[in-house]
Protein backbone atom coordinates (compact mmCIF):
# COMPACT_ATOMS: atom_id res chain seq x y z
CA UNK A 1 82.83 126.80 68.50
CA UNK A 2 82.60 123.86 70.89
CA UNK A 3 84.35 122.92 73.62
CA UNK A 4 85.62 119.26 75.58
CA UNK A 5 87.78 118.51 78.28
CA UNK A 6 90.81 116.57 78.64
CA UNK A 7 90.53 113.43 80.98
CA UNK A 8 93.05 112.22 83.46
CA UNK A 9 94.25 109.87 80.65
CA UNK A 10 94.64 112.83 78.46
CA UNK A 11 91.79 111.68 76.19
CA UNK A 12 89.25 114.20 74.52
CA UNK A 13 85.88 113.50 73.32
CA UNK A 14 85.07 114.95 69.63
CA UNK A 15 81.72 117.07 70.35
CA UNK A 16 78.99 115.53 68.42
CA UNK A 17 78.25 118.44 66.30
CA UNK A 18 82.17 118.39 64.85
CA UNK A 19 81.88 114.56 64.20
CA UNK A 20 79.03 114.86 62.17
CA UNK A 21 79.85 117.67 60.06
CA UNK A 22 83.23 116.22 59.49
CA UNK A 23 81.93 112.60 59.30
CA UNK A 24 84.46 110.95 61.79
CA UNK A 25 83.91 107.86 62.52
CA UNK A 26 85.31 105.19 64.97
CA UNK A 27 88.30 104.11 63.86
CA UNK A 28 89.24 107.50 61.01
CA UNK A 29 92.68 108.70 61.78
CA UNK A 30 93.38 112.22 62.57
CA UNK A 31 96.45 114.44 62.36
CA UNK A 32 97.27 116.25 65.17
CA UNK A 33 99.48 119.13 64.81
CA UNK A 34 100.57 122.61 67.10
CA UNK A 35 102.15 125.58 67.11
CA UNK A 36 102.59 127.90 70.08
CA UNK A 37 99.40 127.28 71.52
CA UNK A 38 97.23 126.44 68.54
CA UNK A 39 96.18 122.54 68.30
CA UNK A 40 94.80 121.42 65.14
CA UNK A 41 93.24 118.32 64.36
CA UNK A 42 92.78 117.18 60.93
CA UNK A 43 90.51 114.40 59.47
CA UNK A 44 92.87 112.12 56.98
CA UNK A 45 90.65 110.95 54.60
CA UNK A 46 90.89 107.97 52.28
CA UNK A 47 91.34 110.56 48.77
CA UNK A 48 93.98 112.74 50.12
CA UNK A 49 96.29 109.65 50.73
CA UNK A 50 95.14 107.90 47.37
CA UNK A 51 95.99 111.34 45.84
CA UNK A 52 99.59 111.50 47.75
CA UNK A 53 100.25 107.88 46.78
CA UNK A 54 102.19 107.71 43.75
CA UNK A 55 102.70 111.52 43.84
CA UNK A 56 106.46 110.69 42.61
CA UNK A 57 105.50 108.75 38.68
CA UNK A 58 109.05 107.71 38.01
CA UNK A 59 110.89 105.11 35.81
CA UNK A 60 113.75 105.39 38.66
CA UNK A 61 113.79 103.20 41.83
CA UNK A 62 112.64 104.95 44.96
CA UNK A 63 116.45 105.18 46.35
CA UNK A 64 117.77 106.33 42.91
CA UNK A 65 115.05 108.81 43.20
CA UNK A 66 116.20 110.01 47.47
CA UNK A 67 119.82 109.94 46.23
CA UNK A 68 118.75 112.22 43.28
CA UNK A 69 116.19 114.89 45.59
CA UNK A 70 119.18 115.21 48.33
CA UNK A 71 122.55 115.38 45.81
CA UNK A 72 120.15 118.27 43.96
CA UNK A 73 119.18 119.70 47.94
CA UNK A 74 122.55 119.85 49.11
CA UNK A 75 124.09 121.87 45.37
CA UNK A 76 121.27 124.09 45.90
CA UNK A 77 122.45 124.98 49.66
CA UNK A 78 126.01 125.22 48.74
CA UNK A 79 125.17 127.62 45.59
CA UNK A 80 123.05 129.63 48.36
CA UNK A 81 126.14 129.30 51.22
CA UNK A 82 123.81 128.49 53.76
C-alpha cells in the first residue's frame, strides 16, 4: 500500500511504484469514483474503450435505438409497479 497527500490545490501525486506497475503515463485518463469513504481510481485504457465502442451493432439509428431501450424500460417498470 502507498500513500500521498493532497495539496492545497487538491492535487495528488501517483506514487511511483503504482505508476509503473499500472503504466500511467502523462497525459492517460483516469476514472475516479467513491462510495462512503472508498476512492477508487481507475486507469482507462485505450482497449476497454475500443471494446465499448460499437458495443450496440445495429441496423437502427442511434435515437431509434434510445427510443426503443426506454419504451422497453418504462413497460418493464409498469409490469413490475414500481
Amino acid at each position: 500500500m502507498a500513500t500521498t497527500i493532497v495539496t492545497r490545490n487538491y492535487q495528488i501525486t501517483l506514487p511511483k511504484e503504482i505508476r509503473e506497475v499500472e503504466d500511467i503515463q502523462v497525459g492517460d485518463k483516469l476514472f475516479v469514483s467513491f462510495n462512503k469513504d472508498i476512492i477508487e481510481l481507475r486507469k482507462l485504457s485505450r482497449e476497454r474503450l475500443k471494446a465499448a465502442f460499437g458495443a450496440w451493432k445495429t441496423t437502427e439509428d442511434s435515437v431509434k435505438t434510445i427510443r426503443k431501450l426506454r419504451d422497453q424500460s418504462e413497460q418493464r417498470t409498469k409490469r413490475l409497479g414500481i
